[in-house]
N, C-alpha and C. Protein backbone atom coordinates (compact mmCIF):
# COMPACT_ATOMS: atom_id res chain seq x y z
N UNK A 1 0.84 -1.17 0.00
CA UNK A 1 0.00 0.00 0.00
C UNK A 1 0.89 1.24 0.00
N UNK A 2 0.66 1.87 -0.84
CA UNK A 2 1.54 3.26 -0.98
C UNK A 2 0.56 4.74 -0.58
N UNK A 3 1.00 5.09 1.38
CA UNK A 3 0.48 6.06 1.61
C UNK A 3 1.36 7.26 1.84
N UNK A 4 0.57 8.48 1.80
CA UNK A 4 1.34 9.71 2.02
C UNK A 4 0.57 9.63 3.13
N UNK A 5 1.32 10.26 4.10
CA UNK A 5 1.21 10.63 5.51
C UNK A 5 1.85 12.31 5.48
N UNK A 6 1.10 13.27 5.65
CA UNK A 6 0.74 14.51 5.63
C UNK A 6 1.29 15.01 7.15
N UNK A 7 2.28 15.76 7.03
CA UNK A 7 2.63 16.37 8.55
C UNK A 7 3.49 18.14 8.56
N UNK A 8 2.79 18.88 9.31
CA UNK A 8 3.46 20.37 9.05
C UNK A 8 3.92 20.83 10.38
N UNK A 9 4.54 19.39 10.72
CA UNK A 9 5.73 19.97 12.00
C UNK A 9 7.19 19.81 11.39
N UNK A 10 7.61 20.73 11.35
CA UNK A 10 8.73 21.09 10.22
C UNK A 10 10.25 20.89 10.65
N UNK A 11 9.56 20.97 12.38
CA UNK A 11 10.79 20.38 13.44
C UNK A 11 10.78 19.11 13.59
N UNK A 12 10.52 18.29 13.24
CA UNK A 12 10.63 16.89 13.20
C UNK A 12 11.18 16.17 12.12
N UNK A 13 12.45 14.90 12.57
CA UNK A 13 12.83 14.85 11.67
C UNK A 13 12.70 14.00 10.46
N UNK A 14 11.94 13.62 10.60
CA UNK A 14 11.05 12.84 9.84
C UNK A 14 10.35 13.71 8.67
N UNK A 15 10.13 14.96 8.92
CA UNK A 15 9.39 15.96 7.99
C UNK A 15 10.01 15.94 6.81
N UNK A 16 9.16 15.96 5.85
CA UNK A 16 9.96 16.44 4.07
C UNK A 16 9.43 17.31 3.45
N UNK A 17 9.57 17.74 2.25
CA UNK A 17 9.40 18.77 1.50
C UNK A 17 8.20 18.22 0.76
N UNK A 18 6.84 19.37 0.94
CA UNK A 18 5.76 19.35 0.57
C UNK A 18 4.92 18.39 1.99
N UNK A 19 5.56 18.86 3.14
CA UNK A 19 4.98 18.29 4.02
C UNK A 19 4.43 16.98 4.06
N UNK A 20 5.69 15.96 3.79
CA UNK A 20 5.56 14.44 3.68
C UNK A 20 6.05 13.81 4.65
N UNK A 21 5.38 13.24 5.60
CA UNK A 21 5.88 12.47 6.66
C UNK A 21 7.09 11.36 6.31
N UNK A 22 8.66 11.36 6.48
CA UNK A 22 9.30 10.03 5.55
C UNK A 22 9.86 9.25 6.87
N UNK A 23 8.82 9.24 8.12
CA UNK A 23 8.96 7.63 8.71
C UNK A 23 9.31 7.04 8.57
N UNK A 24 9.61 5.75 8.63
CA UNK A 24 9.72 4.43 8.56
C UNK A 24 8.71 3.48 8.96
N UNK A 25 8.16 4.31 10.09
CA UNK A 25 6.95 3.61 10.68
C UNK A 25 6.28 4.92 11.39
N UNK A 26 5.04 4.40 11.57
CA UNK A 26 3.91 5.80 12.43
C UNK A 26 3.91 5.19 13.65
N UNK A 27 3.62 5.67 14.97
CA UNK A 27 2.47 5.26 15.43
C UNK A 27 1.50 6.17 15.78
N UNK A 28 0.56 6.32 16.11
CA UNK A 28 -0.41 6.91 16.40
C UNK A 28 -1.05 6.17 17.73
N UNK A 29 -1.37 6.67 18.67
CA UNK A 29 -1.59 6.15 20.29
C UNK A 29 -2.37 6.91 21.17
N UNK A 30 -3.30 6.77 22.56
CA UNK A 30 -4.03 7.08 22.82
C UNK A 30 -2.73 8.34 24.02
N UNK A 31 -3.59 9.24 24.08
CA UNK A 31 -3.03 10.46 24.94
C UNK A 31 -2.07 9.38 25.88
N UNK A 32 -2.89 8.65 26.86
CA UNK A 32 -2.56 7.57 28.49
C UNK A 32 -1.24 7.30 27.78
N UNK A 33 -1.27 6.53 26.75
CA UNK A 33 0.11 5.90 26.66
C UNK A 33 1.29 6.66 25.81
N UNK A 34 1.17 7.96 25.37
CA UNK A 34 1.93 8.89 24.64
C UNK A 34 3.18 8.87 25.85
N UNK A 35 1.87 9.43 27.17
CA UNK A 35 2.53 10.08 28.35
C UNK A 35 3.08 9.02 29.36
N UNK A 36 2.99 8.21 29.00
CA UNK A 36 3.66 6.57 30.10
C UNK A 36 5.01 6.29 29.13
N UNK A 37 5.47 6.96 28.12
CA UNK A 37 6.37 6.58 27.28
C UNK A 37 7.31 7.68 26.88
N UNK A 38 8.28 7.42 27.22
CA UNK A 38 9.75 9.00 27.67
C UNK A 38 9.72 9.66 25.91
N UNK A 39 9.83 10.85 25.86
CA UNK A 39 9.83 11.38 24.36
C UNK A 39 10.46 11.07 22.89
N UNK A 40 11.79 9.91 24.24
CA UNK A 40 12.74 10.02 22.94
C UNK A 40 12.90 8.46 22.08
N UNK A 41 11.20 7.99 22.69
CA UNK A 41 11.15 6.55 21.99
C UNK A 41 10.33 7.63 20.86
N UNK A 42 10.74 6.83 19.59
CA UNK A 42 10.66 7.30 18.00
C UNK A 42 10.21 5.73 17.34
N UNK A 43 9.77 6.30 15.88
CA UNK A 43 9.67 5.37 15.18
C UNK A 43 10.17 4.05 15.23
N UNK A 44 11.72 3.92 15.55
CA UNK A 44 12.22 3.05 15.16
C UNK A 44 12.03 1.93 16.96
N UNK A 45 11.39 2.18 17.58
CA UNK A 45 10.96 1.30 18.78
C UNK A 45 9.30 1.42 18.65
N UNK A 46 8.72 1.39 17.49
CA UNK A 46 7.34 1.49 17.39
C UNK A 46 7.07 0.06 17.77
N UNK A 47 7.67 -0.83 17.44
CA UNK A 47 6.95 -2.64 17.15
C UNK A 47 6.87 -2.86 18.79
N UNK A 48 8.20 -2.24 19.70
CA UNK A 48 8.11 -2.42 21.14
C UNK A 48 7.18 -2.33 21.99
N UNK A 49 7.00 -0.87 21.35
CA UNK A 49 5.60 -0.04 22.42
C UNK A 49 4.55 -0.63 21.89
N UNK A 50 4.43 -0.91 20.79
CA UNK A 50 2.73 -1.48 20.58
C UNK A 50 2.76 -3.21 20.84
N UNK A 51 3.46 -3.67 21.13
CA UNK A 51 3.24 -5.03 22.02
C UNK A 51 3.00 -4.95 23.53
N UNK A 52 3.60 -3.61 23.96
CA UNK A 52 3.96 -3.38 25.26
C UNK A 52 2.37 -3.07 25.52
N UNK A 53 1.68 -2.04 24.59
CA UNK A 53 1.02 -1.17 24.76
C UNK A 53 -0.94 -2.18 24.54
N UNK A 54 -0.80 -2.95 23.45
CA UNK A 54 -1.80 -3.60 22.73
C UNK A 54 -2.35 -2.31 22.36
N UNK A 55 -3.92 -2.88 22.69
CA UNK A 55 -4.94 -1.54 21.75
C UNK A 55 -5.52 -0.38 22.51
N UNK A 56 -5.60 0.64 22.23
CA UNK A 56 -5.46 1.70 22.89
C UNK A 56 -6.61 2.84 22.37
N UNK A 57 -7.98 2.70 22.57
CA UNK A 57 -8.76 3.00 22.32
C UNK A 57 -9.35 4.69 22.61
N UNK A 58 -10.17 5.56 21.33
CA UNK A 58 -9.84 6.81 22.23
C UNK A 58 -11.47 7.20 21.35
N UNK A 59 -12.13 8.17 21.68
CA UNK A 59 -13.10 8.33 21.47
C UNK A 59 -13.03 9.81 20.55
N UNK A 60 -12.18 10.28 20.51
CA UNK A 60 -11.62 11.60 19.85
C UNK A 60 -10.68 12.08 19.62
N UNK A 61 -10.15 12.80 17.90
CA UNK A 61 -9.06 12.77 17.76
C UNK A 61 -7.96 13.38 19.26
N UNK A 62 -9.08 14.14 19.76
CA UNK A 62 -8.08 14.89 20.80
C UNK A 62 -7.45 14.21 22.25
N UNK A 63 -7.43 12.71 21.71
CA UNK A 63 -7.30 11.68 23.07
C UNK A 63 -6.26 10.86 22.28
N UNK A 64 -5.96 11.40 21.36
CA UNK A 64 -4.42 10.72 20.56
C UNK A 64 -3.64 11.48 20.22
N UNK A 65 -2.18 11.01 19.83
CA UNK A 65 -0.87 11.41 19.78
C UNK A 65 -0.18 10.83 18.61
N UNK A 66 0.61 11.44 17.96
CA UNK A 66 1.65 11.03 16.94
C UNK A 66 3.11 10.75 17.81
N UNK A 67 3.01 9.62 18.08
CA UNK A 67 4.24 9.14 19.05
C UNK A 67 5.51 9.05 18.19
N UNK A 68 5.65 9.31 17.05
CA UNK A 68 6.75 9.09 16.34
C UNK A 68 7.38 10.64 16.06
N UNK A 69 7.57 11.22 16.54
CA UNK A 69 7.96 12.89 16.68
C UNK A 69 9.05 12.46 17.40
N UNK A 70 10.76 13.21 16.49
CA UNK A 70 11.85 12.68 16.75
C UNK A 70 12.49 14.66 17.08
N UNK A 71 12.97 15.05 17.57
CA UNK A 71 13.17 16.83 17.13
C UNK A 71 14.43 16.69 15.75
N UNK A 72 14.49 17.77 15.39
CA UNK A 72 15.14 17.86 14.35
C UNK A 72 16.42 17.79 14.50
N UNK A 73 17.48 17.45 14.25
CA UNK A 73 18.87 18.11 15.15
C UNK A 73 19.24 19.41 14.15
N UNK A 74 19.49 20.07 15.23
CA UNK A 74 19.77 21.47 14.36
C UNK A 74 21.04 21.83 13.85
């Protein structure tokens, strides 16, 4: 499946030109477990946290998180 993943945090380093998310992996996670998980787990420990984590249910976008936000190095 070939998706674009759309992101205009420009500090992250994952960000590309024309605001293209170039991940490796997403996750996306409920607020509870964003914040049970230190900032500087990234993409590349996604498979960890979501075994750790299972399913993580949220009733609105505003009860989830883009857990894969790495800062940019400047």
């Amino acid at each position: 499946m070939n998706q674009q993943i759309m992101c205009t945090v420009n500090s992250c380093a994952y960000w590309g030109q024309g605001n293209i998310c170039e991940a490796p992996k997403i996750l996306v996670t409920s607020d509870a477990i964003g914040d049970a998980y230190p900032e500087s787990m990234d993409a590349n420990e996604v498979t960890q946290l979501v075994q750790q984590a299972g399913l993580t249910p949220a009733t609105t976008c505003m009860e989830t998180c883009c857990k894969t936000f790495t800062r940019k190095k400047q």
